[in-house]
Protein backbone atom coordinates (compact mmCIF):
# COMPACT_ATOMS: atom_id res chain seq x y z
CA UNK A 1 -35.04 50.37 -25.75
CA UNK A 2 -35.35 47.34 -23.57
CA UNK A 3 -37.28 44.29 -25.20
CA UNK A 4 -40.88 43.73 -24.23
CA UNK A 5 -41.95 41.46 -20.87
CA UNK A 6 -43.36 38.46 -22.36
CA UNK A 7 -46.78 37.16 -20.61
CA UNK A 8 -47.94 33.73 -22.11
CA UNK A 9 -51.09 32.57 -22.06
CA UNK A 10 -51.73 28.89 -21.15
CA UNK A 11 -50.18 26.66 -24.03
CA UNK A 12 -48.00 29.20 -25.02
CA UNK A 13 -45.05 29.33 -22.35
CA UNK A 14 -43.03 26.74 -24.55
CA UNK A 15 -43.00 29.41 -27.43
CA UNK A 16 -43.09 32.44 -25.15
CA UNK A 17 -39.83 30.68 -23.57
CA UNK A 18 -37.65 30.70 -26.86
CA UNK A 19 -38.84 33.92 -27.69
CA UNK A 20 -37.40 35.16 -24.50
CA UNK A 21 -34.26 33.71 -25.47
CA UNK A 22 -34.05 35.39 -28.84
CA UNK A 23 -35.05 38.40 -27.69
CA UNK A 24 -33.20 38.68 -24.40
CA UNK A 25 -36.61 39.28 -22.74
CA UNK A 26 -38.15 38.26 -19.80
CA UNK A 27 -41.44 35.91 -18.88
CA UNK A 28 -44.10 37.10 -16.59
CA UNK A 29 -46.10 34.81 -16.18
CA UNK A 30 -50.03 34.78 -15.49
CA UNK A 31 -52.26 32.92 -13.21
CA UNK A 32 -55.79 31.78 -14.57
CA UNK A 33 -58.14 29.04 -13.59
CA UNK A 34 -62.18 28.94 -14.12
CA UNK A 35 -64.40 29.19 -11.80
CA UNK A 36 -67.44 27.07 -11.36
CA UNK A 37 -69.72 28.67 -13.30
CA UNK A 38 -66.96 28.19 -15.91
CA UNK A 39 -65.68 32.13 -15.65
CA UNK A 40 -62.64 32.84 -16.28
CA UNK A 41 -59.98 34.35 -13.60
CA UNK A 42 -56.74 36.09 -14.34
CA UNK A 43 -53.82 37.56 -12.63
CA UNK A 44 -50.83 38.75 -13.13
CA UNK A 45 -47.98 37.29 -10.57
CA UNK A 46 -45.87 40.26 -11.24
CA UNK A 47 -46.64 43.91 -11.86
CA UNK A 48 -46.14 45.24 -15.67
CA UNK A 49 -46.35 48.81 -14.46
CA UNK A 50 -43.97 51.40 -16.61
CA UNK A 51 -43.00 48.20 -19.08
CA UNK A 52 -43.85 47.15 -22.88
CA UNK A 53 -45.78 44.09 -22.58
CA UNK A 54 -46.56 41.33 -25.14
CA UNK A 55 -48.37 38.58 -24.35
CA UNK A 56 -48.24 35.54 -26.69
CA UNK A 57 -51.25 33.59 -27.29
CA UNK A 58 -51.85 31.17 -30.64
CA UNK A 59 -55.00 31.57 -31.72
CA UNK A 60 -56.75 28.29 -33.37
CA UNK A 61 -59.12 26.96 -31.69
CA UNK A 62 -59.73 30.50 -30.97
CA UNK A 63 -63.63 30.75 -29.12
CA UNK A 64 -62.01 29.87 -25.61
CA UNK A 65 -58.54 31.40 -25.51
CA UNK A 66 -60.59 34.85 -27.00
CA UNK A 67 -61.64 36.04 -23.34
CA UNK A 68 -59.07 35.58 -21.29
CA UNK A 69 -56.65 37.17 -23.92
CA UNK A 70 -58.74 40.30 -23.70
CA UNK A 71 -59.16 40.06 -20.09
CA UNK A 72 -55.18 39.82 -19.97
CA UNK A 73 -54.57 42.50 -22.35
CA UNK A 74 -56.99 45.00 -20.19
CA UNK A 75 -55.60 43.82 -16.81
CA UNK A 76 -51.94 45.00 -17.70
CA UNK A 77 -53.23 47.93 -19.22
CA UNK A 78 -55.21 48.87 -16.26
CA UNK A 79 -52.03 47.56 -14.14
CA UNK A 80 -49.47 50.30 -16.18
CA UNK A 81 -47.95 49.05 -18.74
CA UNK A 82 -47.01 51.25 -21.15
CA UNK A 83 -47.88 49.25 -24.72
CA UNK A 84 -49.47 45.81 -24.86
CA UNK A 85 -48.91 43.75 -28.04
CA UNK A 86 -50.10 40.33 -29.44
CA UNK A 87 -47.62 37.60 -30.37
CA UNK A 88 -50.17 35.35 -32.30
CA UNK A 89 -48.37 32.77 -34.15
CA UNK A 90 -51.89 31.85 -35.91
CA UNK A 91 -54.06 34.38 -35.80
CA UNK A 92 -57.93 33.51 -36.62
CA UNK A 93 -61.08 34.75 -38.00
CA UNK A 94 -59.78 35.58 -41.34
CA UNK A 95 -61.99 33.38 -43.18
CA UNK A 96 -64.94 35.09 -43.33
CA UNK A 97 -64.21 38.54 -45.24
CA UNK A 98 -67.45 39.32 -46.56
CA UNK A 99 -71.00 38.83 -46.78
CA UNK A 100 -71.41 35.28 -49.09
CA UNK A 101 -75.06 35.10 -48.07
CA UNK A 102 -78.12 37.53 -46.52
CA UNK A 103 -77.68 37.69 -42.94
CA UNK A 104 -73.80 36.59 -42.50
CA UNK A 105 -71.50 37.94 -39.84
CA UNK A 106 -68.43 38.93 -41.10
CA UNK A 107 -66.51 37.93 -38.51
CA UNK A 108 -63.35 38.96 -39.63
CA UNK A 109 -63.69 42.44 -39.12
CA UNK A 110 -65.89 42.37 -36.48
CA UNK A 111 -63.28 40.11 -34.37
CA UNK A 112 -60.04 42.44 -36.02
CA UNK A 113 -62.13 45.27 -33.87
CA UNK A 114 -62.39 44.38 -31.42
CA UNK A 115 -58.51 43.13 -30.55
CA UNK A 116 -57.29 46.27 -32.01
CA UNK A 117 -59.59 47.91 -29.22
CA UNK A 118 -57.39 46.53 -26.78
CA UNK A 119 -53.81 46.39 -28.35
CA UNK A 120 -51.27 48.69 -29.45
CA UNK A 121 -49.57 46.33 -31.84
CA UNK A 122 -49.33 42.69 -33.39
CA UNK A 123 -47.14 40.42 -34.88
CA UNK A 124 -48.33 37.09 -36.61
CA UNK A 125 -46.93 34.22 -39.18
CA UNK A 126 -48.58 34.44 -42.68
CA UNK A 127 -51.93 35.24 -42.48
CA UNK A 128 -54.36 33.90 -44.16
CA UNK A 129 -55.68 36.86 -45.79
CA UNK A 130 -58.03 36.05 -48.82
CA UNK A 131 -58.98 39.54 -50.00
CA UNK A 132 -57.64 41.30 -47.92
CA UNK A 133 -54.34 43.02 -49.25
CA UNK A 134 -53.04 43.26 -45.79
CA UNK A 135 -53.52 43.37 -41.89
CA UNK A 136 -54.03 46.76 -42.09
CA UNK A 137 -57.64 46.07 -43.98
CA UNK A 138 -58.67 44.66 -40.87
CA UNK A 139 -56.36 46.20 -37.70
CA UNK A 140 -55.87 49.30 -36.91
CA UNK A 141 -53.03 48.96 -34.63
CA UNK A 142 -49.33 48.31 -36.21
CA UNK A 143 -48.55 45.43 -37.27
CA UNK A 144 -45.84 42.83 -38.65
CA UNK A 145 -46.18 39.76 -40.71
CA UNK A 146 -43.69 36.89 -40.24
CA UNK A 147 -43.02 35.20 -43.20
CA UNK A 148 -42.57 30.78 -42.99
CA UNK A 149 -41.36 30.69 -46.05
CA UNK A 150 -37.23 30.78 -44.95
CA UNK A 151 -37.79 28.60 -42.24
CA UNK A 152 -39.56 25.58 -44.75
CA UNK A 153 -37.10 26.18 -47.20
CA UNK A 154 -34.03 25.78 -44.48
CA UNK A 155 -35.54 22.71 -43.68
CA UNK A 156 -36.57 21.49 -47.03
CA UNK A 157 -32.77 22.08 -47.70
CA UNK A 158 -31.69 19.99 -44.89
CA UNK A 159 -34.50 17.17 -45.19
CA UNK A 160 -35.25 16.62 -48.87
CA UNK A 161 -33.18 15.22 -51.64
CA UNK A 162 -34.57 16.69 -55.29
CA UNK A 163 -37.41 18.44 -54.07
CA UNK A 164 -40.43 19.78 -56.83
CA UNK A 165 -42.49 22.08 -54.71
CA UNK A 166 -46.03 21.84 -55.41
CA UNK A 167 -48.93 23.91 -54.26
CA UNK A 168 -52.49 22.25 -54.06
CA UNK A 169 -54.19 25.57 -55.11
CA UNK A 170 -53.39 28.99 -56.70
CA UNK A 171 -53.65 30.28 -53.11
CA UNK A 172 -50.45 28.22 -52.34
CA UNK A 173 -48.15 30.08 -55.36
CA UNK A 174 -47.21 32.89 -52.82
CA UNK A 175 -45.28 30.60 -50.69
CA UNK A 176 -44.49 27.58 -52.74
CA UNK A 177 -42.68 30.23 -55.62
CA UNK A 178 -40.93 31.64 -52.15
CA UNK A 179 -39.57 28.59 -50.92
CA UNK A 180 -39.04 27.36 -54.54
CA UNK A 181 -36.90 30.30 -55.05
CA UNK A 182 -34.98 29.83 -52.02
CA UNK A 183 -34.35 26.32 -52.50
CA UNK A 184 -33.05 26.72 -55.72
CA UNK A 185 -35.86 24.15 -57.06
CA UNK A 186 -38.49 23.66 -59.56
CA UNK A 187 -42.21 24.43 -58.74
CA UNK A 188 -45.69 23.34 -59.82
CA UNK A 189 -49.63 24.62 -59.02
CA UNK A 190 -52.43 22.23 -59.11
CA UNK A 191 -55.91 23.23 -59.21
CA UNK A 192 -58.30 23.09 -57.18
CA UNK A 193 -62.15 23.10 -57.37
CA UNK A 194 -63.96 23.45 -53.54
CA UNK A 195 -67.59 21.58 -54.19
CA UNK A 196 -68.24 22.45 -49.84
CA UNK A 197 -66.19 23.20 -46.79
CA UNK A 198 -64.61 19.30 -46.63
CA UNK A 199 -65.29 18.56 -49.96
CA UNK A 200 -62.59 19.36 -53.15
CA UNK A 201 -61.69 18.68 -56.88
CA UNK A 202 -57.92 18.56 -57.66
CA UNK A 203 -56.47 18.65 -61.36
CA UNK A 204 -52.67 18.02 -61.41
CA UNK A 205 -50.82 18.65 -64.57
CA UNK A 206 -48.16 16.61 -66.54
CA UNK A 207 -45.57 15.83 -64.64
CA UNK A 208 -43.61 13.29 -66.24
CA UNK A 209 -40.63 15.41 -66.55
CA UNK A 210 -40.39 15.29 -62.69
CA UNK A 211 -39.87 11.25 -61.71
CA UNK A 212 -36.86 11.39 -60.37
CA UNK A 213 -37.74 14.37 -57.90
CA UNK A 214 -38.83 14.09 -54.50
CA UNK A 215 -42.68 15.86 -54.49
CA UNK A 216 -42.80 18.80 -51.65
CA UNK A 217 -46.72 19.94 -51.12
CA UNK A 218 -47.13 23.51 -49.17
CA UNK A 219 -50.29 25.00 -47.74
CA UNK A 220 -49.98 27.41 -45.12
CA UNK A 221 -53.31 26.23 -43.56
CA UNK A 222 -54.51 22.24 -42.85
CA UNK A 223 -57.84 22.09 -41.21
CA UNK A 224 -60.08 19.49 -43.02
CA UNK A 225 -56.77 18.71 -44.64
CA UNK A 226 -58.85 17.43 -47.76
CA UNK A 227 -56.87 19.81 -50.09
CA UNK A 228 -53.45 18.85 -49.33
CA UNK A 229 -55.20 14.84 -48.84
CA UNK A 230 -56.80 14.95 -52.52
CA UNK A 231 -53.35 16.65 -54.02
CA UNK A 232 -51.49 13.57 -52.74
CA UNK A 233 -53.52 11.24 -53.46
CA UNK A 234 -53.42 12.72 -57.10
CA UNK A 235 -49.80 12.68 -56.88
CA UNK A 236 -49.00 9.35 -55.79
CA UNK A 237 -51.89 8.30 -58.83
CA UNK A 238 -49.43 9.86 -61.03
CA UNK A 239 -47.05 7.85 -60.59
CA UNK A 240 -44.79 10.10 -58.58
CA UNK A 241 -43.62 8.90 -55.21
CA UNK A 242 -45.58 9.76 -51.78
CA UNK A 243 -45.24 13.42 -51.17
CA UNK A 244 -44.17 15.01 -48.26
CA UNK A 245 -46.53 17.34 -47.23
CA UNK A 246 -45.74 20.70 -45.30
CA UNK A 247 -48.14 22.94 -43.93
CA UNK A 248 -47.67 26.64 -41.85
CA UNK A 249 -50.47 26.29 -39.38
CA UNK A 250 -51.59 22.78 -37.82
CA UNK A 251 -55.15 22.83 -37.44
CA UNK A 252 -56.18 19.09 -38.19
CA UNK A 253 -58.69 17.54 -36.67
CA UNK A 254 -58.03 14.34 -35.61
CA UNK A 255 -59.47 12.51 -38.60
CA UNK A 256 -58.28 14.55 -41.33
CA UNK A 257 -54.78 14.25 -40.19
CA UNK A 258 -55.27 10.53 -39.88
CA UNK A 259 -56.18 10.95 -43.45
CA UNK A 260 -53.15 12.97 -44.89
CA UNK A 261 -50.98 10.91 -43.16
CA UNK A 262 -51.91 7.83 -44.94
CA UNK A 263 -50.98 9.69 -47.84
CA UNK A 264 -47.64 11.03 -47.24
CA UNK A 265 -43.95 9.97 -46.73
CA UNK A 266 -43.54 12.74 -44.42
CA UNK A 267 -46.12 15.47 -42.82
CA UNK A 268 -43.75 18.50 -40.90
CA UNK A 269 -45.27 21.54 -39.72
CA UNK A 270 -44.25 24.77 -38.17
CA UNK A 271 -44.53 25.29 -34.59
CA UNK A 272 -47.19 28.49 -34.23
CA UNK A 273 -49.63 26.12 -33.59
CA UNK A 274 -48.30 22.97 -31.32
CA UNK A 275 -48.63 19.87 -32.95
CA UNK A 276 -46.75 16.43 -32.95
CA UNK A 277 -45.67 17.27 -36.61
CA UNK A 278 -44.03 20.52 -35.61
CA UNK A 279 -40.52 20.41 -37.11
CA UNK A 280 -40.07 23.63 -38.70
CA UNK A 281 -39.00 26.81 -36.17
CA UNK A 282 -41.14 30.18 -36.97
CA UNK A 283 -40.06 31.59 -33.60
CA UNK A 284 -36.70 33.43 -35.43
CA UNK A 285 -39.47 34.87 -37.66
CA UNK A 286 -41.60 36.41 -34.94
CA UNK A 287 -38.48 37.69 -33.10
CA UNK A 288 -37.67 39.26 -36.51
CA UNK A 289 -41.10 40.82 -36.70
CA UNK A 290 -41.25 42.48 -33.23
CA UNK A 291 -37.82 43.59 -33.42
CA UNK A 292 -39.13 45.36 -36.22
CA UNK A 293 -41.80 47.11 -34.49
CA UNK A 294 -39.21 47.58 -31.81
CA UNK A 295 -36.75 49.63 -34.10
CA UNK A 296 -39.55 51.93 -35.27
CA UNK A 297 -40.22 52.60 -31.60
CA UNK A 298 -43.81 50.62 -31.73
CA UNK A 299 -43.10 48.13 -29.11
């Protein structure tokens, strides 16, 4: 079975590219512009008719890149292709899995709808899933999960002398034991109290025993940053040395990276969402994942 044609969307032809090459697939690529009235138009420069298309589109910063990634996904349906799946390094609107107050949208279901309306499959990088036990609580199309957690330790490996991987929250354990494990190092949780959506309590516990290791902080999301800001900061009060902080998905704003930053030796991040601190290479992982989907004849 060939490998799917590859359609990026715009910002995502530097990842669609070394997919391409680990895949042995090619690129199609799309032309989009807005109009005036700030619409959005869309075509396709080469006919997908009779192929397996997957267009790859990161989703943070997700309100603008939502349209024309559902205007894509019909247009090659309604052009012949036979599947159409999602590459979505980050995918969004997970936060939000229930109701917290009267009158709340829960957008993560509403938005998992709606995609699934108009794919046949998906591949992503860790999720952020809350309570959800899997993708499959919110899509009904198949789906694969690419795990970070190889790729951080490979370059922990390479990077870090005497790591202690820590995780700022009990959220954290489920990669920090992973890449603990696979580094053949020690591990730690802190814990965390949220008092708003920028606003947390961190509690570190004793780690004394640990001077002469280099501290190794993993989140797999920094948005505010002020988790993974407030665990270093605790960890450098310590008396341990300035962490280095890695995170899956790069969603700083400006100022909280700023922030962090002052904070930490190092800050390295993957690449499924482009940042200057990308350092760490998930696209193996997704390859993995479709090839996956690929074998069980869902691509």
């Amino acid at each position: 079975m060939e490998p799917p044609v590859l359609v990026p969307l715009p910002g995502n032809e530097t990842m669609a590219s070394r997919l391409a090459d680990l895949l042995e697939a090619e690129v199609c690529e799309i032309e989009t512009r807005r109009f005036p009235d700030e619409e959005t138009y869309l075509r396709f420069t080469r006919s997908p008719e009779g192929r397996s298309v997957a267009l790859v589109c990161t989703l943070d910063r997700p309100d603008p890149k939502f349209l024309p990634l559902l205007f894509a996904a019909s247009a090659a349906k309604e052009l012949g292709a036979s599947r159409v799946g999602l590459i979505a390094p980050y995918l969004c609107y997970l936060r939000q899995d229930r109701s917290f107050h009267p009158g709340e949208a829960i957008t993560s279901a509403t938005f998992g709808r709606v995609l699934s309306a108009e794919i046949d499959w998906l591949v992503t990088v860790d999720p952020h899933l809350h309570r959800y036990g899997s993708l499959d609580s919110v899509y009904t199309v198949p789906s694969r999960v690419a795990a970070a957690a190889p790729a951080i330790a490979a370059w922990v490996l390479t990077n870090v002398s005497r790591p202690l991987l820590i995780g700022p929250d009990s959220e954290s354990e489920q990669w920090v034991a992973t890449v603990a494990r696979l580094c053949n190092a020690p591990y730690k949780v802190l814990a965390k109290e949220r008092l708003g959506d920028r606003s947390v309590r961190i509690a570190i516990p004793d780690l004394s025993g640990f001077s002469d290791r280099t501290p190794v902080l993993v989140d797999d999301i920094a948005s505010s940053a002020q988790t993974m800001i407030q665990a270093a900061r605790q960890l450098r009060g310590s008396g341990l040395s300035a962490p280095i902080c890695i995170a899956v998905h790069a969603l700083f704003t400006a100022e909280a990276f700023a922030q962090l930053r002052d904070q930490a030796a190092w800050v390295a991040t993957c690449n499924a969402v482009t940042h200057e601190t990308n350092a760490i290479d998930i696209a193996p992982a997704l390859a993995e994942g479709v090839a996956g989907l690929r074998s069980a004849h869902l691509v």
